[in-house]
Protein backbone atom coordinates (compact mmCIF):
# COMPACT_ATOMS: atom_id res chain seq x y z
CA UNK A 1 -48.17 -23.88 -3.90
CA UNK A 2 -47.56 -27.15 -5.81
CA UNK A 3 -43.90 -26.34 -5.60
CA UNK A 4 -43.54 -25.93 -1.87
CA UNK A 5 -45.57 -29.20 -1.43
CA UNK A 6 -43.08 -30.61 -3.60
CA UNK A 7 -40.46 -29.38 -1.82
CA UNK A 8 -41.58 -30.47 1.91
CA UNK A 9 -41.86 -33.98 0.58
CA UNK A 10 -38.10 -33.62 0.16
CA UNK A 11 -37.15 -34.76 3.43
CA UNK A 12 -39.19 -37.55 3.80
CA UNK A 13 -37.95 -38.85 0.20
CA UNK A 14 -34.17 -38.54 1.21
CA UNK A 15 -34.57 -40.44 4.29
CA UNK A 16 -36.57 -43.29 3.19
CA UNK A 17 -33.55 -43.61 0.36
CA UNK A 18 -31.37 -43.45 3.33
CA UNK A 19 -33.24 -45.93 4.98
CA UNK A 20 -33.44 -48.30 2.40
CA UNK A 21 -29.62 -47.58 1.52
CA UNK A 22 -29.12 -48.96 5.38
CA UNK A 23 -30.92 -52.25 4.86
CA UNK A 24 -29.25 -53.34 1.90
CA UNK A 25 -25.89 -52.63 3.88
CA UNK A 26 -26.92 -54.81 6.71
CA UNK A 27 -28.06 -57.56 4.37
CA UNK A 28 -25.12 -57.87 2.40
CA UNK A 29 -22.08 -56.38 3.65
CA UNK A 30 -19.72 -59.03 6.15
CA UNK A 31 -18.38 -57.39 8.92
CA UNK A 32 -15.52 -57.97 7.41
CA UNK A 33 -16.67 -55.56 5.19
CA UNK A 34 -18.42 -52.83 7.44
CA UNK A 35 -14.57 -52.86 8.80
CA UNK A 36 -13.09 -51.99 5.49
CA UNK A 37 -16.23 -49.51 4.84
CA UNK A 38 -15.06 -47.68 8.38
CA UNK A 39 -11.55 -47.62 7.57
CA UNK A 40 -12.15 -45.90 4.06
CA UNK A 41 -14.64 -43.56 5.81
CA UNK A 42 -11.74 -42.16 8.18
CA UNK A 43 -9.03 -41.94 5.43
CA UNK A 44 -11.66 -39.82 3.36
CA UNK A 45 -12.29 -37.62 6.13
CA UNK A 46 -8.38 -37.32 7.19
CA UNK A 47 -8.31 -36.43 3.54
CA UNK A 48 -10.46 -33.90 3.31
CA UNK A 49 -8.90 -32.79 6.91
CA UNK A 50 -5.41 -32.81 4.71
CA UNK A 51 -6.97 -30.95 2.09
CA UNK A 52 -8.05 -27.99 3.96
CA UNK A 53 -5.01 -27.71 6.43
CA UNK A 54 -3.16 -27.59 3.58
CA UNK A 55 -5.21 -24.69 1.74
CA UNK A 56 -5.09 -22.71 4.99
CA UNK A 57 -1.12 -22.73 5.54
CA UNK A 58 -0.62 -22.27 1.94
CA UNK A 59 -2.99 -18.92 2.23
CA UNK A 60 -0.79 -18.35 5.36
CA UNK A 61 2.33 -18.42 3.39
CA UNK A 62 1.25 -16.28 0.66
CA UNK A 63 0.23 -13.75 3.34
CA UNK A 64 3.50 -13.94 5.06
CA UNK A 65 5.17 -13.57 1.69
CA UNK A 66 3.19 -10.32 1.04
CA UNK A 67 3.80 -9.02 4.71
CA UNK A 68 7.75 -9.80 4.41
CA UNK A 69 8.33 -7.94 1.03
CA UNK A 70 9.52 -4.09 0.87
CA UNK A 71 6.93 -1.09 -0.18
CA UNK A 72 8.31 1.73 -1.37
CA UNK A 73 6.61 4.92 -1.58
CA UNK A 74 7.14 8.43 -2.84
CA UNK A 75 5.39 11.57 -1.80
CA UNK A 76 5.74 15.00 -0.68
CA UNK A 77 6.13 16.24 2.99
CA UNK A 78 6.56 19.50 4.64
CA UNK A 79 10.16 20.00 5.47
CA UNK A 80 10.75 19.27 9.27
CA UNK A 81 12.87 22.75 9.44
CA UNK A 82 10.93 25.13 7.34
CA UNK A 83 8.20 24.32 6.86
CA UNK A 84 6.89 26.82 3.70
CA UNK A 85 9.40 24.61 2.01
CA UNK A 86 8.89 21.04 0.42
CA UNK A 87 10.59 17.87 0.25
CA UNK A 88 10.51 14.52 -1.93
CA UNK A 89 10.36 11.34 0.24
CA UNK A 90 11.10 7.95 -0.86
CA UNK A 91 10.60 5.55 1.97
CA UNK A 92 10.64 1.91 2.09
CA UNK A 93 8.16 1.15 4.71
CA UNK A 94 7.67 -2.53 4.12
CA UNK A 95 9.69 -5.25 6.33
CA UNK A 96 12.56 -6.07 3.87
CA UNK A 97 15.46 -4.15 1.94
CA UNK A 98 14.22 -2.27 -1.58
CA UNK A 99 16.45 -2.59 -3.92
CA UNK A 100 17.09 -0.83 -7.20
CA UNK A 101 14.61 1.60 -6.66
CA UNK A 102 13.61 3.92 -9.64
CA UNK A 103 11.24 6.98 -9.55
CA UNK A 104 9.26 7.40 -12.99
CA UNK A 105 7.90 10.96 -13.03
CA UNK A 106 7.22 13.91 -15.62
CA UNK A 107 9.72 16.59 -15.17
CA UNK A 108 9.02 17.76 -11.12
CA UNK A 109 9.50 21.61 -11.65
CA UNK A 110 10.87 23.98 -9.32
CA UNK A 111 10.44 28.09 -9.36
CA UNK A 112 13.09 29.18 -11.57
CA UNK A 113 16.54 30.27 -10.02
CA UNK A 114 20.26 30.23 -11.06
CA UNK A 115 22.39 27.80 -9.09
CA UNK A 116 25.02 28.99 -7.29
CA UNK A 117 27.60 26.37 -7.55
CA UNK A 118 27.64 25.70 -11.52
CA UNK A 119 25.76 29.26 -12.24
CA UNK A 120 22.90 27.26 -14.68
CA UNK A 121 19.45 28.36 -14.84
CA UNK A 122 17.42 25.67 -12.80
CA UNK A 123 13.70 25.02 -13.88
CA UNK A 124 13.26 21.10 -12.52
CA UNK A 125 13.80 19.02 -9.91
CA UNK A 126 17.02 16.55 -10.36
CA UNK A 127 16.01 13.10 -9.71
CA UNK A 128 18.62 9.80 -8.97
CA UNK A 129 18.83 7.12 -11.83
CA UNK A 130 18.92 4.42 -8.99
CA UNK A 131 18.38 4.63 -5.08
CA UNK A 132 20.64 1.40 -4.81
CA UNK A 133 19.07 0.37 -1.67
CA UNK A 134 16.47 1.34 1.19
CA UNK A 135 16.16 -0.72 4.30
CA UNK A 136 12.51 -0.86 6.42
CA UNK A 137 12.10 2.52 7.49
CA UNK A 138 14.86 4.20 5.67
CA UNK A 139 13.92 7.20 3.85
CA UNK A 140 15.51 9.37 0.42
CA UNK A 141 14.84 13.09 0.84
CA UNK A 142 15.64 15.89 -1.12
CA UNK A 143 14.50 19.65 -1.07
CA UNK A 144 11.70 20.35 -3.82
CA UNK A 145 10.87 24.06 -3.74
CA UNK A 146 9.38 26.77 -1.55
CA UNK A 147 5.53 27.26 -1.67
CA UNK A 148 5.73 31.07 -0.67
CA UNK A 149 7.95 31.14 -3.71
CA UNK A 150 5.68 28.67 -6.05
CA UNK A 151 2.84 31.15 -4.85
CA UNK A 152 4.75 34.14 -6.16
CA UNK A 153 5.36 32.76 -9.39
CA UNK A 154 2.01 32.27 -9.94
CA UNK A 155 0.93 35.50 -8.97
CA UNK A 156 3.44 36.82 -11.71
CA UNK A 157 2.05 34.83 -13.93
CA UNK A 158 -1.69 36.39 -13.70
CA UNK A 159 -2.87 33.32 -11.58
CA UNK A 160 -1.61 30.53 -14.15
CA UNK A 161 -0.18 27.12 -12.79
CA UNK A 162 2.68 27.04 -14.66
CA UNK A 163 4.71 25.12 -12.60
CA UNK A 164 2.11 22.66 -12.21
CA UNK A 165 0.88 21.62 -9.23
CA UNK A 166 -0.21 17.28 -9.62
CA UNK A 167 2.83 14.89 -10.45
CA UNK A 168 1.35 11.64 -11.43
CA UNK A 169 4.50 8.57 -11.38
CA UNK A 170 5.83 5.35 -10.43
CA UNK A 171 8.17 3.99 -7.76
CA UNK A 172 9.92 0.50 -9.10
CA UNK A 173 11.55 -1.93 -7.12
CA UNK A 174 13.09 -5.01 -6.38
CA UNK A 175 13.13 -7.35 -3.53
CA UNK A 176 16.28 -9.62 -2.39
CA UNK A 177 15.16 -12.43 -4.55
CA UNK A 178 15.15 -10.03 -7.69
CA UNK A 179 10.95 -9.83 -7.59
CA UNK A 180 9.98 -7.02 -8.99
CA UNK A 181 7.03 -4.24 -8.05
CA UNK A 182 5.54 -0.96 -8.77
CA UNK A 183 3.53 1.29 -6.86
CA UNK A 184 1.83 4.06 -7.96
CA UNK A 185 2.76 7.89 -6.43
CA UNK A 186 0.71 11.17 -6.82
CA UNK A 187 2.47 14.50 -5.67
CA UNK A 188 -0.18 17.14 -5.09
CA UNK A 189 0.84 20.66 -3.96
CA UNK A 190 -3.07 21.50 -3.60
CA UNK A 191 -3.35 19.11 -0.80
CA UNK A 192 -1.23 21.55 1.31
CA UNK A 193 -3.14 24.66 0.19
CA UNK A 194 -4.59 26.57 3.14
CA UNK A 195 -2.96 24.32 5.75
CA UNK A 196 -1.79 25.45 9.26
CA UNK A 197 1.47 24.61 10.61
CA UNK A 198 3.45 25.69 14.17
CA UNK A 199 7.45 25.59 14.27
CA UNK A 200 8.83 25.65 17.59
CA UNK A 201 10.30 28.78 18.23
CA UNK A 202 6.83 29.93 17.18
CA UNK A 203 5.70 27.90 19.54
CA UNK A 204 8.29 29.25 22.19
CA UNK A 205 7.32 32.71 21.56
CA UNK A 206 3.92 32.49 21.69
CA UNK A 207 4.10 30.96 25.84
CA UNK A 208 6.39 33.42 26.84
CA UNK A 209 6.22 36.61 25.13
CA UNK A 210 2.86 38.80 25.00
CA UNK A 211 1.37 38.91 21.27
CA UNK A 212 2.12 41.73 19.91
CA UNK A 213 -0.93 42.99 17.44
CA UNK A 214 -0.17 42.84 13.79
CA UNK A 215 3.85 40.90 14.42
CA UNK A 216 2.19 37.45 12.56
C-alpha cells in the first residue's frame, strides 16, 4: 500500500523538477543561448535519427548478404523414371554459384552386385572428391540403389538392417568470395517406407483399360 502511494506521487515529483528545471532556464539563459540550446537539441535528435537509419540498413545488408549466398543440400529422392529406385541429390538452391562442394558421409551402401564394366564386387555408393561447381538450381544426381532390392536383402538376412538405412553427413561449400559453409544432411530410407507412388503409364492404363482383378 505504502509502495503504490509512493509510486503515484511519482508524477507529481517529476514535473515539479521539470517545472523548476524551466524557471531556472528562463532566468538565466540569453536568447542567445536558448538559440544554441535549440540548435544542439536538433543535431542530437538528427543523431539519434543517424544512429538508427544506420542500424536498420546495416541489418538490411546482412540480410541481403545471407539471401545472396548459395545453399547446398543433399538428400535422397525417388528417381523420376523408376521410381522403386533411389537417387542422391546435391542441389544448390540458394541465389549464387557453390563452389567446391564436398559431401562428408559414412560409407552410403548399396545391395551387393558385381559391376559389369570392371567385374568388382560393389558394396557402397561411389561418391565425387569435389562437385567443382553448382549454379542456383543446378542439381548432382546419381543412382543409389533399388528399395525392392534393399527389401530383399533384408529379408535374406532374417529382418536385419544391414545395409543400414539413416546416413547422417555434411555438405561443404564455398561461395565466390572463398566464404565457407556447412550444412548438415540426413538420408533416411525409412521416410519412404510404406509410401504410394503413380508412374504414368500406370496412370495411362488405369483411364483406359478395365482393371483387371489381381494384375497390380
Amino acid at each position: 500500500m505504502s509502495f503504490w502511494y509512493e509510486f503515484s506521487g511519482w508524477p507529481q515529483f517529476i514535473g515539479d523538477h521539470m517545472r523548476a528545471v524551466y524557471h531556472w532556464l528562463h532566468d538565466h539563459v540569453s536568447p542567445d543561448g536558448w538559440s544554441a540550446l535549440g540548435t544542439w537539441a536538433i543535431a542530437g535528435v538528427a543523431a539519434v535519427a543517424t544512429f538508427f537509419a544506420l542500424r536498420q540498413m546495416r541489418e538490411a545488408l546482412v540480410t541481403l548478404d545471407k539471401h545472396a549466398q548459395p545453399n547446398v543440400v543433399a538428400y535422397a529422392a525417388l528417381n523420376p523414371e523408376v521410381s522403386q529406385y533411389f537417387d542422391l541429390v546435391v542441389t544448390n538452391c540458394g541465389h549464387t554459384p557453390a563452389y567446391h562442394v564436398k559431401l562428408k558421409f559414412p560409407v552410403l551402401t548399396v545391395t551387393p552386385y558385381e559391376n559389369l564394366v570392371t567385374g568388382e564386387h560393389t558394396t557402397e555408393l561411389h561418391l565425387p572428391d569435389e562437385i567443382t561447381v553448382l549454379v542456383p538450381g543446378q542439381e548432382w544426381r546419381t543412382l543409389w540403389d533399388s528399395a525392392i532390392e534393399r527389401e530383399q536383402h533384408r529379408n535374406n538376412n532374417d529382418g536385419r538392417d544391414v545395409l543400414g538405412s539413416r546416413f547422417e553427413g555434411t555438405v561443404k561449400f564455398q561461395d565466390r568470395g572463398g566464404n565457407s559453409y556447412t550444412n548438415r544432411a540426413i538420408l533416411d530410407w525409412n521416410s519412404f517406407r510404406d509410401t504410394l507412388s503413380v508412374s504414368a503409364d500406370c496412370r495411362f492404363r488405369l483411364k483406359t483399360d478395365p482393371l483387371v482383378p489381381g494384375e497390380f
